[in-house]
PDB file of N, CA and C in Angstrom:
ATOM      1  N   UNK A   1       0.840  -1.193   0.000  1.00  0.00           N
ATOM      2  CA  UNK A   1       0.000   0.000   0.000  1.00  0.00           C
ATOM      3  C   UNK A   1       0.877   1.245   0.000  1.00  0.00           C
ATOM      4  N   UNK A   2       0.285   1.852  -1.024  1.00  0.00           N
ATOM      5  CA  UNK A   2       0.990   3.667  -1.102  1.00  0.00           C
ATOM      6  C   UNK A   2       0.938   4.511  -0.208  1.00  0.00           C
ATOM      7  N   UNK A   3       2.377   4.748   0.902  1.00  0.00           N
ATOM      8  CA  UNK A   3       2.168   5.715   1.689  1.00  0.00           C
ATOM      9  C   UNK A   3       1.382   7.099   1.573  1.00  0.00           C
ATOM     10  N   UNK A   4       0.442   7.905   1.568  1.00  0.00           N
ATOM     11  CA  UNK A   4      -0.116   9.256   1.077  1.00  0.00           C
ATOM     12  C   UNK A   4       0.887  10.514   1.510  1.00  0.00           C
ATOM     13  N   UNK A   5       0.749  11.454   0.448  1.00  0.00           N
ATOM     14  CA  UNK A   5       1.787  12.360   0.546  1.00  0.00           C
ATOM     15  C   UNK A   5       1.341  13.580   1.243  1.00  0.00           C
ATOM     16  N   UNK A   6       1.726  14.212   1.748  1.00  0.00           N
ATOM     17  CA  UNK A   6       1.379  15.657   2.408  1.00  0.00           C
ATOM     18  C   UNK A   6       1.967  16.337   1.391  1.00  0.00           C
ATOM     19  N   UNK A   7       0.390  17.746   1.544  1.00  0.00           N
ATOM     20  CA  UNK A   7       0.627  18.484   0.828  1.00  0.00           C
ATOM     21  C   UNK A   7       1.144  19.922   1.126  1.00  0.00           C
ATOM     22  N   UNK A   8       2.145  20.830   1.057  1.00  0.00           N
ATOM     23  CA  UNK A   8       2.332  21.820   1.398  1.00  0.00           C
ATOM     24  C   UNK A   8       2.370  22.967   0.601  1.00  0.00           C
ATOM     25  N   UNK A   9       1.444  23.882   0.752  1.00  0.00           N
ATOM     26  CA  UNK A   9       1.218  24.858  -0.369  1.00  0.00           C
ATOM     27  C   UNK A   9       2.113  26.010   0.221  1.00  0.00           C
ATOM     28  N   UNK A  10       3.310  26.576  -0.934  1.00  0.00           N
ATOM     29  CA  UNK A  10       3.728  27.994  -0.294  1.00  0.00           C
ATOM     30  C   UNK A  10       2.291  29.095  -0.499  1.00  0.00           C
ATOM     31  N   UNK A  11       3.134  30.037   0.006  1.00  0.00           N
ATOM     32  CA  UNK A  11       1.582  31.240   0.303  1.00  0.00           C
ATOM     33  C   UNK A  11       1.916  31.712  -1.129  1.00  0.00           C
ATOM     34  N   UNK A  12       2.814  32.152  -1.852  1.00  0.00           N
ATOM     35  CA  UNK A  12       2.884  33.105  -3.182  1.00  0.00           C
ATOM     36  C   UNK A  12       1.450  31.848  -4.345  1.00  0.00           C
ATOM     37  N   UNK A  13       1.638  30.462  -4.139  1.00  0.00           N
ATOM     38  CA  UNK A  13       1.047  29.627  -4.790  1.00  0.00           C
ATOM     39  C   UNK A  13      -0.416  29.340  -4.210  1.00  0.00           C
ATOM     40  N   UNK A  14      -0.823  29.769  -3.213  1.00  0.00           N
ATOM     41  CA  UNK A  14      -1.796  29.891  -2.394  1.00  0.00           C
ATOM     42  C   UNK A  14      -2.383  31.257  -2.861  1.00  0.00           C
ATOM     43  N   UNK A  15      -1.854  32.461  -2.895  1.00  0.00           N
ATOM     44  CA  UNK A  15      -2.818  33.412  -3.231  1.00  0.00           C
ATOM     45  C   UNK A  15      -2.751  32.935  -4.558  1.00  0.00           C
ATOM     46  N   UNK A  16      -2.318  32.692  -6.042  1.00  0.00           N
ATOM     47  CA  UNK A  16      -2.758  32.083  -6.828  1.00  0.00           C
ATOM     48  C   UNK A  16      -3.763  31.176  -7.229  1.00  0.00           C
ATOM     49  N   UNK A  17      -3.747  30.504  -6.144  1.00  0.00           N
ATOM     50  CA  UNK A  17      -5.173  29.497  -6.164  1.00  0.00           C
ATOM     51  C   UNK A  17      -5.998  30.435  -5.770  1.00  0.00           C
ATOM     52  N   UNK A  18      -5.931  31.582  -4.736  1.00  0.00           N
ATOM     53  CA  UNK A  18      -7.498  32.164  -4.442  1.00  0.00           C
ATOM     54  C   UNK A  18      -7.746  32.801  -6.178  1.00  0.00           C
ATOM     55  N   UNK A  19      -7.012  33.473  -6.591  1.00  0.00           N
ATOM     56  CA  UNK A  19      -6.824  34.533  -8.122  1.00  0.00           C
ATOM     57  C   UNK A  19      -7.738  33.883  -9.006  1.00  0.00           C
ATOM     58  N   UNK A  20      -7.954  32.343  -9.283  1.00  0.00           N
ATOM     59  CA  UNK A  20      -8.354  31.948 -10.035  1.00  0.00           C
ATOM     60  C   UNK A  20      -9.791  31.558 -10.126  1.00  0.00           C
ATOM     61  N   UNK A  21     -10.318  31.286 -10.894  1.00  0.00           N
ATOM     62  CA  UNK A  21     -12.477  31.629 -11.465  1.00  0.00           C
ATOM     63  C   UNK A  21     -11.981  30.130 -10.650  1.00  0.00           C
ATOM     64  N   UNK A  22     -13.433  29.986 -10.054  1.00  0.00           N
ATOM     65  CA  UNK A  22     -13.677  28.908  -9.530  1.00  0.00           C
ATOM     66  C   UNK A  22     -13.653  27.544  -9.905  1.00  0.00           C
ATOM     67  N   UNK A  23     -13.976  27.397 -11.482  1.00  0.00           N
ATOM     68  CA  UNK A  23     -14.176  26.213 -12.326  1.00  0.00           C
ATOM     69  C   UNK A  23     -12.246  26.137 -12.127  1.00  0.00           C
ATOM     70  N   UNK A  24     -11.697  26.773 -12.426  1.00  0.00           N
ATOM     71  CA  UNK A  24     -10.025  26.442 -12.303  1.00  0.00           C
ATOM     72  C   UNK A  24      -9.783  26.134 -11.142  1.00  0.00           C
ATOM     73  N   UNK A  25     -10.046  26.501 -10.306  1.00  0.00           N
ATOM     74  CA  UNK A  25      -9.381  26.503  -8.974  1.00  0.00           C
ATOM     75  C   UNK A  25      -9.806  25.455  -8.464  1.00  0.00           C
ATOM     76  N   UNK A  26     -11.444  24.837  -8.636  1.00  0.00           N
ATOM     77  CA  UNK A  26     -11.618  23.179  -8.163  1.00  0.00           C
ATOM     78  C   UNK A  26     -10.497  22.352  -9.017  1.00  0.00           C
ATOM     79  N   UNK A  27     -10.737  22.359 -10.339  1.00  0.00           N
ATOM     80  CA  UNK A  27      -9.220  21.548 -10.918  1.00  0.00           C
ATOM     81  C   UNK A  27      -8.288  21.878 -10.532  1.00  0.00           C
ATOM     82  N   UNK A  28      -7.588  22.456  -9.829  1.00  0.00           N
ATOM     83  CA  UNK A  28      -6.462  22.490  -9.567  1.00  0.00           C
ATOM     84  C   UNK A  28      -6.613  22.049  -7.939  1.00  0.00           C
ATOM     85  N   UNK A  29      -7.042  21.924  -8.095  1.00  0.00           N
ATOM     86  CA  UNK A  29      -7.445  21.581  -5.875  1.00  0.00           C
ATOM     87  C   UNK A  29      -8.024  19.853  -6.231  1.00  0.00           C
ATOM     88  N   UNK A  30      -8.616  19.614  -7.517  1.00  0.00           N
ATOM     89  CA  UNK A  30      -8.279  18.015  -7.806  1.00  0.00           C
ATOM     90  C   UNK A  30      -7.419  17.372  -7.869  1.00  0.00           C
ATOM     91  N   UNK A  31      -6.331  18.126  -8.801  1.00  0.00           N
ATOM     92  CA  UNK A  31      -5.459  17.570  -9.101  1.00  0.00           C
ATOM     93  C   UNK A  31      -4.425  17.569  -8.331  1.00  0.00           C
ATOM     94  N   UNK A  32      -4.228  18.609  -7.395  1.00  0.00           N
ATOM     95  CA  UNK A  32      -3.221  18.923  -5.586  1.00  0.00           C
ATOM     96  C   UNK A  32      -4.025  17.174  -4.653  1.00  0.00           C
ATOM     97  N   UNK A  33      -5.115  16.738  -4.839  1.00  0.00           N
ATOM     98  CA  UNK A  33      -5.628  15.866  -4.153  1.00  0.00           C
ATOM     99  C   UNK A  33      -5.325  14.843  -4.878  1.00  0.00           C
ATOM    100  N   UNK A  34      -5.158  14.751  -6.082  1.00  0.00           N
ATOM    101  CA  UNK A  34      -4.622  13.629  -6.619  1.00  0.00           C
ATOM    102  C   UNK A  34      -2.997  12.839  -6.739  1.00  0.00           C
ATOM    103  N   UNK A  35      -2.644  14.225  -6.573  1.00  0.00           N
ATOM    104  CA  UNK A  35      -0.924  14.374  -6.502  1.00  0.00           C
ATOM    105  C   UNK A  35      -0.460  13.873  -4.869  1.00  0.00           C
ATOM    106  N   UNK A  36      -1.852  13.801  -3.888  1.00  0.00           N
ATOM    107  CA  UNK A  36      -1.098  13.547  -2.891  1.00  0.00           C
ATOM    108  C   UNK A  36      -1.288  11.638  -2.578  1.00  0.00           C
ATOM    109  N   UNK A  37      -1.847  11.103  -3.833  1.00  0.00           N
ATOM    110  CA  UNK A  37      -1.391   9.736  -3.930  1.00  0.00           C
ATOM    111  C   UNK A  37      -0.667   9.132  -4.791  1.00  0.00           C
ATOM    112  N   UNK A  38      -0.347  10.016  -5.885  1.00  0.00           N
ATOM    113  CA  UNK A  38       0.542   9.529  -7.116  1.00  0.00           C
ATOM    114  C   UNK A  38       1.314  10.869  -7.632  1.00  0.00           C
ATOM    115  N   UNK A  39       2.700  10.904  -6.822  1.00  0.00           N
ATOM    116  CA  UNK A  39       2.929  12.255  -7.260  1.00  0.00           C
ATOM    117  C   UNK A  39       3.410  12.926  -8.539  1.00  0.00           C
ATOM    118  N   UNK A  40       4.007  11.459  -9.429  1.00  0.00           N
ATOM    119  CA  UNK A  40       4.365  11.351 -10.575  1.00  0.00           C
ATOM    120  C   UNK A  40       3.487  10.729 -11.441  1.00  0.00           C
ATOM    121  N   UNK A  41       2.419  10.939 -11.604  1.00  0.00           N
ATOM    122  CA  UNK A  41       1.579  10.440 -12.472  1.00  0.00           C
ATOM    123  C   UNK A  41       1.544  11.055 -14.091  1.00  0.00           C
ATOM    124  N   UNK A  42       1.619   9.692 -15.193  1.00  0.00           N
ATOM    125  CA  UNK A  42       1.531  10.192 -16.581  1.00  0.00           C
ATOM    126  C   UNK A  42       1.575  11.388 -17.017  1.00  0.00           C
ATOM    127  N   UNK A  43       2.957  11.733 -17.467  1.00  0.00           N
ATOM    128  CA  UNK A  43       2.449  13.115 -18.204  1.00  0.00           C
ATOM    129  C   UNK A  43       2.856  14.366 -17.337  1.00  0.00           C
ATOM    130  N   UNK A  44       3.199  13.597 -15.940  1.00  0.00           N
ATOM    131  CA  UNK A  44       3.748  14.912 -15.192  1.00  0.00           C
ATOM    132  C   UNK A  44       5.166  15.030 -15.591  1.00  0.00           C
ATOM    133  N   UNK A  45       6.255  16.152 -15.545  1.00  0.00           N
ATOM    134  CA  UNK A  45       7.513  16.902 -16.473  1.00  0.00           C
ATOM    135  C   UNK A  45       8.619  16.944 -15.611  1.00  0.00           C
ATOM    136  N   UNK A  46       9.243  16.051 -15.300  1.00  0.00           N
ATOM    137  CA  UNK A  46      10.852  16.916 -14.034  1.00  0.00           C
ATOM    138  C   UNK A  46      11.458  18.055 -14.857  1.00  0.00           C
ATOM    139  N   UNK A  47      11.588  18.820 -14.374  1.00  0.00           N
ATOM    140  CA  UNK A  47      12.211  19.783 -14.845  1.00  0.00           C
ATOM    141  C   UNK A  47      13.527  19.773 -14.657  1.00  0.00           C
ATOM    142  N   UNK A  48      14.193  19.975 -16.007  1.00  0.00           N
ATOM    143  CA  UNK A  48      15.527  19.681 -15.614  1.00  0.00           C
ATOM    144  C   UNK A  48      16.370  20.709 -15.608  1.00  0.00           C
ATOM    145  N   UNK A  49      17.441  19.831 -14.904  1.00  0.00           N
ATOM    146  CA  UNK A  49      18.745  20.826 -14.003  1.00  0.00           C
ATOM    147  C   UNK A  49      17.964  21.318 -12.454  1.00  0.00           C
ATOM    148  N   UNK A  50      17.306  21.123 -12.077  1.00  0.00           N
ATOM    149  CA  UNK A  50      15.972  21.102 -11.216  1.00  0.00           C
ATOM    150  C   UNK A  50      16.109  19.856 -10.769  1.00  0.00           C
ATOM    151  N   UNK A  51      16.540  20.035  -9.384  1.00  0.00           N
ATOM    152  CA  UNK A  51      16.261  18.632  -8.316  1.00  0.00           C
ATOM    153  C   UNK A  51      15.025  18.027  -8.003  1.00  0.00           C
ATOM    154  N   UNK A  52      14.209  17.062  -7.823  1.00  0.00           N
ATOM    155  CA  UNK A  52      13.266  17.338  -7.725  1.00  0.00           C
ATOM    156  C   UNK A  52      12.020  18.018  -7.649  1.00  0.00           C
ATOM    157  N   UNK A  53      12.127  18.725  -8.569  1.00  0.00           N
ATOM    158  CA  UNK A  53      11.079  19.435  -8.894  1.00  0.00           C
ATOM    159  C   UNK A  53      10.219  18.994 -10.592  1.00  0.00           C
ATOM    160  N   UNK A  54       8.925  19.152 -10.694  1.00  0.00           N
ATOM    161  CA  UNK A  54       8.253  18.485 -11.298  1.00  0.00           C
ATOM    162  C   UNK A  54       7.331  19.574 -11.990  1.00  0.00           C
ATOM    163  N   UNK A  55       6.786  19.434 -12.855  1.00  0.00           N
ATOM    164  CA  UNK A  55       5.550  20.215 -13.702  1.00  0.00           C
ATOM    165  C   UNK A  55       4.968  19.657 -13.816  1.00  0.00           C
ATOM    166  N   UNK A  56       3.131  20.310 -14.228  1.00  0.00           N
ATOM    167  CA  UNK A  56       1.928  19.179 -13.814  1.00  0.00           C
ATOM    168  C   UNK A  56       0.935  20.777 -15.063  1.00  0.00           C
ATOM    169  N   UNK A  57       0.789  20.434 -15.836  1.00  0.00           N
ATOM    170  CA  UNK A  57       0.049  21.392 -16.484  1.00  0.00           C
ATOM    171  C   UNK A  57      -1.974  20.950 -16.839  1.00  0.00           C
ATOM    172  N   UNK A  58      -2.833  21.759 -16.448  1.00  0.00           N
ATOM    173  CA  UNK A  58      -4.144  21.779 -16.077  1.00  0.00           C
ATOM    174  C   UNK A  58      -4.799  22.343 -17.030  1.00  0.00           C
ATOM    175  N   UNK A  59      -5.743  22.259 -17.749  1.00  0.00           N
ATOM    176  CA  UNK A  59      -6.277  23.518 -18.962  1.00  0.00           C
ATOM    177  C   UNK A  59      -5.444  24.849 -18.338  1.00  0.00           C
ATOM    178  N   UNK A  60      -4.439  25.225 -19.047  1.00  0.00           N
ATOM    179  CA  UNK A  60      -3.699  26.462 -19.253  1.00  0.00           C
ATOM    180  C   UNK A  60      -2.955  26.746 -17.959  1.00  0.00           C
ATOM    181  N   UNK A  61      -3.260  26.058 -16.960  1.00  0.00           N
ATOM    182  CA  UNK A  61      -2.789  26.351 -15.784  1.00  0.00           C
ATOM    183  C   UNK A  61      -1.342  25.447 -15.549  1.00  0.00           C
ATOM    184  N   UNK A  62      -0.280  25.649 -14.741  1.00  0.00           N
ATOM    185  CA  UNK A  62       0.864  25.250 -14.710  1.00  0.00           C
ATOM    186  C   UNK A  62       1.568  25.008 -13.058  1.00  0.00           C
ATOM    187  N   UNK A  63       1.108  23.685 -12.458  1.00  0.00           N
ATOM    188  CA  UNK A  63       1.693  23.858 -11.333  1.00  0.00           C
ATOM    189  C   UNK A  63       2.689  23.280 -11.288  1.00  0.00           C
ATOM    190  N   UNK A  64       4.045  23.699 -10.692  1.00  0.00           N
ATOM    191  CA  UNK A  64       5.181  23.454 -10.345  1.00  0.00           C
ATOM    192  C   UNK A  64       5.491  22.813  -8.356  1.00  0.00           C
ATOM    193  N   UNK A  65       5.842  21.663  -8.484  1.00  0.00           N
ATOM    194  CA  UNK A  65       5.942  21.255  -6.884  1.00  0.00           C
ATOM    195  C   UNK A  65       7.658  20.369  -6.985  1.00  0.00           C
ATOM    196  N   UNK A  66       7.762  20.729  -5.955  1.00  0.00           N
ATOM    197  CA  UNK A  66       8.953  19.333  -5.365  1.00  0.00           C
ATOM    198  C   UNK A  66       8.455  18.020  -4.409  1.00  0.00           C
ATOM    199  N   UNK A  67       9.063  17.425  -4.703  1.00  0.00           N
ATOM    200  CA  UNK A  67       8.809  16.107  -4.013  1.00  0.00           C
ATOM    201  C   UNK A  67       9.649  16.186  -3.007  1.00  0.00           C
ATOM    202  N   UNK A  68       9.575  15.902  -1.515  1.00  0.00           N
ATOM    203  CA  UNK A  68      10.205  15.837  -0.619  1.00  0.00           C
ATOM    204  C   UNK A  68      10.325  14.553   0.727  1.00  0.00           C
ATOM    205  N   UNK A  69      10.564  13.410   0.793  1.00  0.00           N
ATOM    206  CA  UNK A  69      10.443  12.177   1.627  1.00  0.00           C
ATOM    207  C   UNK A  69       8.461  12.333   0.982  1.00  0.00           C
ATOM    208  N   UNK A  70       8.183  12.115   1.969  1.00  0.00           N
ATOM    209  CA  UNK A  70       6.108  11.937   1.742  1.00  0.00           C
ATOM    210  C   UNK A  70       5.679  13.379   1.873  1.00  0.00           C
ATOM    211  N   UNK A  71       6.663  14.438   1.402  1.00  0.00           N
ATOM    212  CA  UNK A  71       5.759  15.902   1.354  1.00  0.00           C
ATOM    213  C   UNK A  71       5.990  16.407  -0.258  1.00  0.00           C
ATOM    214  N   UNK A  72       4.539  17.316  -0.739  1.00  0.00           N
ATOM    215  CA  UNK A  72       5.063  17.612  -1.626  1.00  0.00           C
ATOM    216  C   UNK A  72       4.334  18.997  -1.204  1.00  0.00           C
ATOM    217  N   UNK A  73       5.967  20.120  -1.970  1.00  0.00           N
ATOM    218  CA  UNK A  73       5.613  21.105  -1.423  1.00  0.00           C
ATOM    219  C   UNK A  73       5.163  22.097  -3.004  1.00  0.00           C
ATOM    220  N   UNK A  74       3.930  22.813  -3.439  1.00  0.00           N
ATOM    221  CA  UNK A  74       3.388  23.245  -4.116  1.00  0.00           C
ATOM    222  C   UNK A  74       4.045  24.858  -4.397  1.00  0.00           C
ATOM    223  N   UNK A  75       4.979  24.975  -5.519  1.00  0.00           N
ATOM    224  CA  UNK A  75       5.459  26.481  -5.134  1.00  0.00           C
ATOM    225  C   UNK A  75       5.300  27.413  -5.524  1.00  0.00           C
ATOM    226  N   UNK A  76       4.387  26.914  -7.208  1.00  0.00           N
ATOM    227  CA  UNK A  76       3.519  27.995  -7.918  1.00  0.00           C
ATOM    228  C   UNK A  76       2.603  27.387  -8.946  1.00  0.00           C
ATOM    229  N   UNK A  77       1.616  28.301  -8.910  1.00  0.00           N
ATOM    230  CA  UNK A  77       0.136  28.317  -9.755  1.00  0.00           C
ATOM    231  C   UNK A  77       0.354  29.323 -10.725  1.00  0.00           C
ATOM    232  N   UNK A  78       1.002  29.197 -12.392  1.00  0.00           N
ATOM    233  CA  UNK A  78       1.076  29.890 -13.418  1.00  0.00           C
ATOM    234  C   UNK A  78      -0.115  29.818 -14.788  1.00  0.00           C
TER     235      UNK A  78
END
C-alpha cells in the first residue's frame, strides 16, 4: 500500500489558487488531491537541471511542486 503524501502549499502559490475563477481553482485543488497519492503520475515533467522538482500542467494552468520524503511542497500556480 501507497504511503499518502502531504501536501504543502507555499503562500505566493496559495494566493494564486485564491486569483483563479472557480471552475479552475476546483481543478487544480483536484489535481493537488490527486498528486497527494501519485505524485508522478503520466504526463507529469521533471524539470531539468531542477532537483526534484516536477511540472503538472491543467487547462492552461501550470503547477510546479517538489517532491520531498512523503511531502510535496506546491510552489507555484502559473
Amino acid at each position: 500500500m501507497t504511503t499518502p503524501y502531504y501536501i504543502k502549499i507555499a503562500p505566493t502559490a496559495a494566493e494564486q489558487i485564491k486569483q483563479l475563477p472557480p471552475k479552475q481553482r476546483r481543478l487544480i485543488m483536484k489535481l493537488i488531491d490527486a498528486l497527494c497519492i501519485n505524485p508522478r503520475p503520466p504526463g507529469t515533467r521533471k524539470i531539468e537541471g531542477m532537483t526534484g522538482l516536477y511540472s503538472e500542467t491543467i487547462n492552461h494552468s501550470r503547477l510546479i511542486y517538489k517532491i520531498e520524503e512523503h511531502d510535496i511542497v506546491l510552489l507555484l500556480v502559473k
